[in-house]
Protein backbone atom coordinates (compact mmCIF):
# COMPACT_ATOMS: atom_id res chain seq x y z
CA UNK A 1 0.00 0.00 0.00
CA UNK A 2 1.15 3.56 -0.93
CA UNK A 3 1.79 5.61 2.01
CA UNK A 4 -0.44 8.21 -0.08
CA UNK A 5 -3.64 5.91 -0.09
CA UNK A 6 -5.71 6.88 2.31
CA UNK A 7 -7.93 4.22 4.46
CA UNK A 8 -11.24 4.78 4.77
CA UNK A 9 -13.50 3.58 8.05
CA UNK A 10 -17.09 4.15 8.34
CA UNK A 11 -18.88 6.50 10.04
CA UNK A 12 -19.95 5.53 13.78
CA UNK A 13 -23.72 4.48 13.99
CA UNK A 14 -26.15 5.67 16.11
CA UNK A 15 -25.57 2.90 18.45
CA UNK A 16 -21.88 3.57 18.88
CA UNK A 17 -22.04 7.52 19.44
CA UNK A 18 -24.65 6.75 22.28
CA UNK A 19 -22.05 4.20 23.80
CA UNK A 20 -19.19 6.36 23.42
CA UNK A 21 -21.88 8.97 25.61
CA UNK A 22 -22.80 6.85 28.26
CA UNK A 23 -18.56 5.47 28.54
CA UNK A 24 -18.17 9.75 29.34
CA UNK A 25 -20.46 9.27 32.04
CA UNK A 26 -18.99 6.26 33.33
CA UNK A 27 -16.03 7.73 32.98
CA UNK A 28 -16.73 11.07 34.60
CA UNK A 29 -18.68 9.81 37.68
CA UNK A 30 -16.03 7.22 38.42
CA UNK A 31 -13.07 9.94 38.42
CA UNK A 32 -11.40 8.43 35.98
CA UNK A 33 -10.09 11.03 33.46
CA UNK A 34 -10.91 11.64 29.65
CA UNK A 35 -14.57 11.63 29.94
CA UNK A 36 -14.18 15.51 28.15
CA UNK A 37 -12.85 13.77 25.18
CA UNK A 38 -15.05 11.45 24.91
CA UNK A 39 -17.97 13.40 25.31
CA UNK A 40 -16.68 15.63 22.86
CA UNK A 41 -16.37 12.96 20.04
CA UNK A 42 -19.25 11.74 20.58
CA UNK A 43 -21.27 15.09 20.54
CA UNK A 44 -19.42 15.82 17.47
CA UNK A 45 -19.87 13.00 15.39
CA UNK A 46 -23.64 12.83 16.29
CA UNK A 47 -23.44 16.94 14.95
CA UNK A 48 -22.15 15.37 11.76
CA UNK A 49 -24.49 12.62 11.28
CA UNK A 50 -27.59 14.95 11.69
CA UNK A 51 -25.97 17.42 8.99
CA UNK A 52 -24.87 13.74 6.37
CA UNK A 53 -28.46 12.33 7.00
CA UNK A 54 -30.33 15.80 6.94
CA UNK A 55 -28.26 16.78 3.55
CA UNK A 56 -28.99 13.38 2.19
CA UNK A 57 -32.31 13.48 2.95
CA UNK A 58 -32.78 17.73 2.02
CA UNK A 59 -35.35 18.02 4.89
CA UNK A 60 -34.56 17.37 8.95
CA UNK A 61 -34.19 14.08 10.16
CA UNK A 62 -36.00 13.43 13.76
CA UNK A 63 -33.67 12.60 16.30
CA UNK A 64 -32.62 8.86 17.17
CA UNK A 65 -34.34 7.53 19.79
CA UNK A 66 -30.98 6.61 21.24
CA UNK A 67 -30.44 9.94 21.74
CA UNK A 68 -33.23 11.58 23.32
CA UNK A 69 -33.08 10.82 26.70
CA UNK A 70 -29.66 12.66 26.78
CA UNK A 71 -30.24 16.92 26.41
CA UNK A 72 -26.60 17.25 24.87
CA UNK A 73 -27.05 14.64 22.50
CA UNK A 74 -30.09 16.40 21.51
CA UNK A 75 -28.85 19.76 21.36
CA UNK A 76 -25.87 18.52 19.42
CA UNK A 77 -28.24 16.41 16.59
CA UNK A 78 -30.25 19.95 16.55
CA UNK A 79 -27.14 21.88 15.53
CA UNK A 80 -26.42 19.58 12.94
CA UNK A 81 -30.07 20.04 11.53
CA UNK A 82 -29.32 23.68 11.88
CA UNK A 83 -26.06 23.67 9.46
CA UNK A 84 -27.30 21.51 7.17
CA UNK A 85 -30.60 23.70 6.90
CA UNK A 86 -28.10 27.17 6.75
CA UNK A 87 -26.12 25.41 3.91
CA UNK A 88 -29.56 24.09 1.78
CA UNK A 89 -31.65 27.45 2.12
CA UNK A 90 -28.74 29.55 0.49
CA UNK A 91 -29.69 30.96 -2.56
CA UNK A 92 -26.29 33.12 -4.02
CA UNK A 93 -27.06 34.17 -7.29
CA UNK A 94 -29.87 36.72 -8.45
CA UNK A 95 -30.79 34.14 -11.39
CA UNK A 96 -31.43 32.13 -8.52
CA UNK A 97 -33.87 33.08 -6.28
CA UNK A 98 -37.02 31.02 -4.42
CA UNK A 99 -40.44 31.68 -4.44
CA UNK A 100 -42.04 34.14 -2.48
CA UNK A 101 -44.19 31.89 -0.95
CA UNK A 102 -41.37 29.43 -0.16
CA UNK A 103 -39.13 31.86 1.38
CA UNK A 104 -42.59 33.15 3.75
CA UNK A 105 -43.43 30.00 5.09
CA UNK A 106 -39.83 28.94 5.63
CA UNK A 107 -38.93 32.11 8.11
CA UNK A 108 -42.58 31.74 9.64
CA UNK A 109 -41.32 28.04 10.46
CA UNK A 110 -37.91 30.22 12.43
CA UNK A 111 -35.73 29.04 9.35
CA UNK A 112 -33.02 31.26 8.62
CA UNK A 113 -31.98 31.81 5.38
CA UNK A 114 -29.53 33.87 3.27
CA UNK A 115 -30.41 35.22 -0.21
CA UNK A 116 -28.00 37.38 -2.31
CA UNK A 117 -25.89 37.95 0.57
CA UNK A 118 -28.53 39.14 3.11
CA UNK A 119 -29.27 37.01 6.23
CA UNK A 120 -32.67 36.70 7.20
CA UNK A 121 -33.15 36.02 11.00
CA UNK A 122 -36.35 35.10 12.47
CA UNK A 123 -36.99 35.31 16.21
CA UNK A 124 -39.38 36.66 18.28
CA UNK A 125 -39.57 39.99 17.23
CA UNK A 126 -39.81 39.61 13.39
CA UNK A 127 -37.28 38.72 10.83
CA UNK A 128 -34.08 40.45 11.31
CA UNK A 129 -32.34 41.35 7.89
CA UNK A 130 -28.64 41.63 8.02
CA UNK A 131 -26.77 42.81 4.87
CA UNK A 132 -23.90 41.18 2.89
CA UNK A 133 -21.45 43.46 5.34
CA UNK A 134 -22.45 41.70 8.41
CA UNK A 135 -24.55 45.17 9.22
CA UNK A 136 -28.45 44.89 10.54
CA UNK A 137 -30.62 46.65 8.25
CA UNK A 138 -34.19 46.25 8.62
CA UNK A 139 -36.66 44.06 10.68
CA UNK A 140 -40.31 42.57 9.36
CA UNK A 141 -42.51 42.23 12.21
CA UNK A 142 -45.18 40.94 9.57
CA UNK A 143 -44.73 38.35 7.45
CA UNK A 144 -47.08 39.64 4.35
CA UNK A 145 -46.18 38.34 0.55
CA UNK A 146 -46.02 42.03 -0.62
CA UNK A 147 -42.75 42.52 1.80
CA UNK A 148 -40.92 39.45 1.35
CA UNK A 149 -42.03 40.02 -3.14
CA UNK A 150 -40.88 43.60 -2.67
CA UNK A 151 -37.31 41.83 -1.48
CA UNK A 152 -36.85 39.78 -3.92
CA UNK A 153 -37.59 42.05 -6.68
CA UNK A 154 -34.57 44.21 -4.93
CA UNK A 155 -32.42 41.55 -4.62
CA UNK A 156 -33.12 40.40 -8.31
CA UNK A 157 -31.77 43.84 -9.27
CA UNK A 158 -28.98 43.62 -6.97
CA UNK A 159 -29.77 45.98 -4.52
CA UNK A 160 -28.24 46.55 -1.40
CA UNK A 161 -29.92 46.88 1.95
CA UNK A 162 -28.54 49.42 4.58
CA UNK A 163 -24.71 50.92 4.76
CA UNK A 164 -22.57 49.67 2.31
CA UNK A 165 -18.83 50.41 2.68
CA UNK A 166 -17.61 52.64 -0.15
C-alpha cells in the first residue's frame, strides 16, 4: 500500500455515538479522566451525522431515539439540523432566487436563510435582515407576501440593503 492511499472507516452508527456517551459518564462519575474527550467525540460525530443524513435526505431528520433521553445529545443532533438547513436554504445568485411563498413559510417556520448575501433572521420579534457586510438593516414584524415580493424584486436587481462600505 502507498503511504499516499488513504484508508477509509465508516462512520460511527447511532448505536456507537450513544455508547461512546454513556462510557463519558462512566467515565466522569467514576473519576477516571478523559470523559471531556469522549464526550466531545461523541457530541461531534452525532453533529455530523444529523448534517450527512439531513443533507442526504434535504429536509430534517428526527432525532434517534438513542439519543433523546440525553439533552446534549439532543442539542448537538439539533445543531447539525441547523447547518445543514443554513447550507440548503442559500440561494447566491440573483438568477437564482425562491419563491415568495417558499421563502414566507420557511422564516414563519424560524428558518433562517440567506439570499444574495442578506441574512434573514427570524426570532421573536420579526425577521431580522442583516446585509452582505455583516450590518443589521431592517426588521419585518409581519410576514405579508407584498414585503418578502418587494425583497426579492430588490435583490433580483442587486440591490443593497442598509450601509454599504464605499
Amino acid at each position: 500500500m502507498n503511504s499516499n492511499e488513504q484508508i477509509s472507516f465508516p462512520r460511527p452508527t447511532e448505536l456507537e455515538i450513544r455508547s461512546q456517551f454513556a462510557l463519558a459518564t462512566v467515565y466522569a462519575r467514576c473519576s477516571l479522566g478523559g470523559e471531556y474527550t469522549l464526550r466531545g467525540w461523541a457530541l461531534n460525530e452525532a453533529r455530523e451525522l444529523a448534517f450527512r443524513l439531513s443533507e442526504v435526505e434535504e429536509s430534517d431528520v428526527p432525532c434517534p431515539i438513542l439519543f433523546r433521553d440525553e439533552e446534549l445529545l439532543v442539542s448537538a443532533w439539533e445543531q447539525g439540523l441547523q447547518r445543514a438547513a443554513d447550507k440548503r436554504y442559500r440561494w447566491f445568485s440573483k438568477d437564482n432566487l425562491p419563491e415568495a411563498t417558499m421563502l414566507r413559510d420557511l422564516l414563519a417556520r424560524g428558518q433562517r436563510c440567506q439570499v444574495n448575501g442578506h441574512s434573514l433572521s427570524p426570532d421573536e420579534h420579526g425577521v431580522w435582515i442583516t446585509n452582505a457586510y455583516g450590518i443589521d438593516c431592517g426588521l419585518w414584524q409581519d410576514l405579508d407576501l407584498k414585503t418578502i415580493e418587494a425583497f426579492l424584486v430588490n435583490m433580483a436587481s442587486d440591490k443593497n440593503y442598509g450601509p454599504t462600505p464605499h
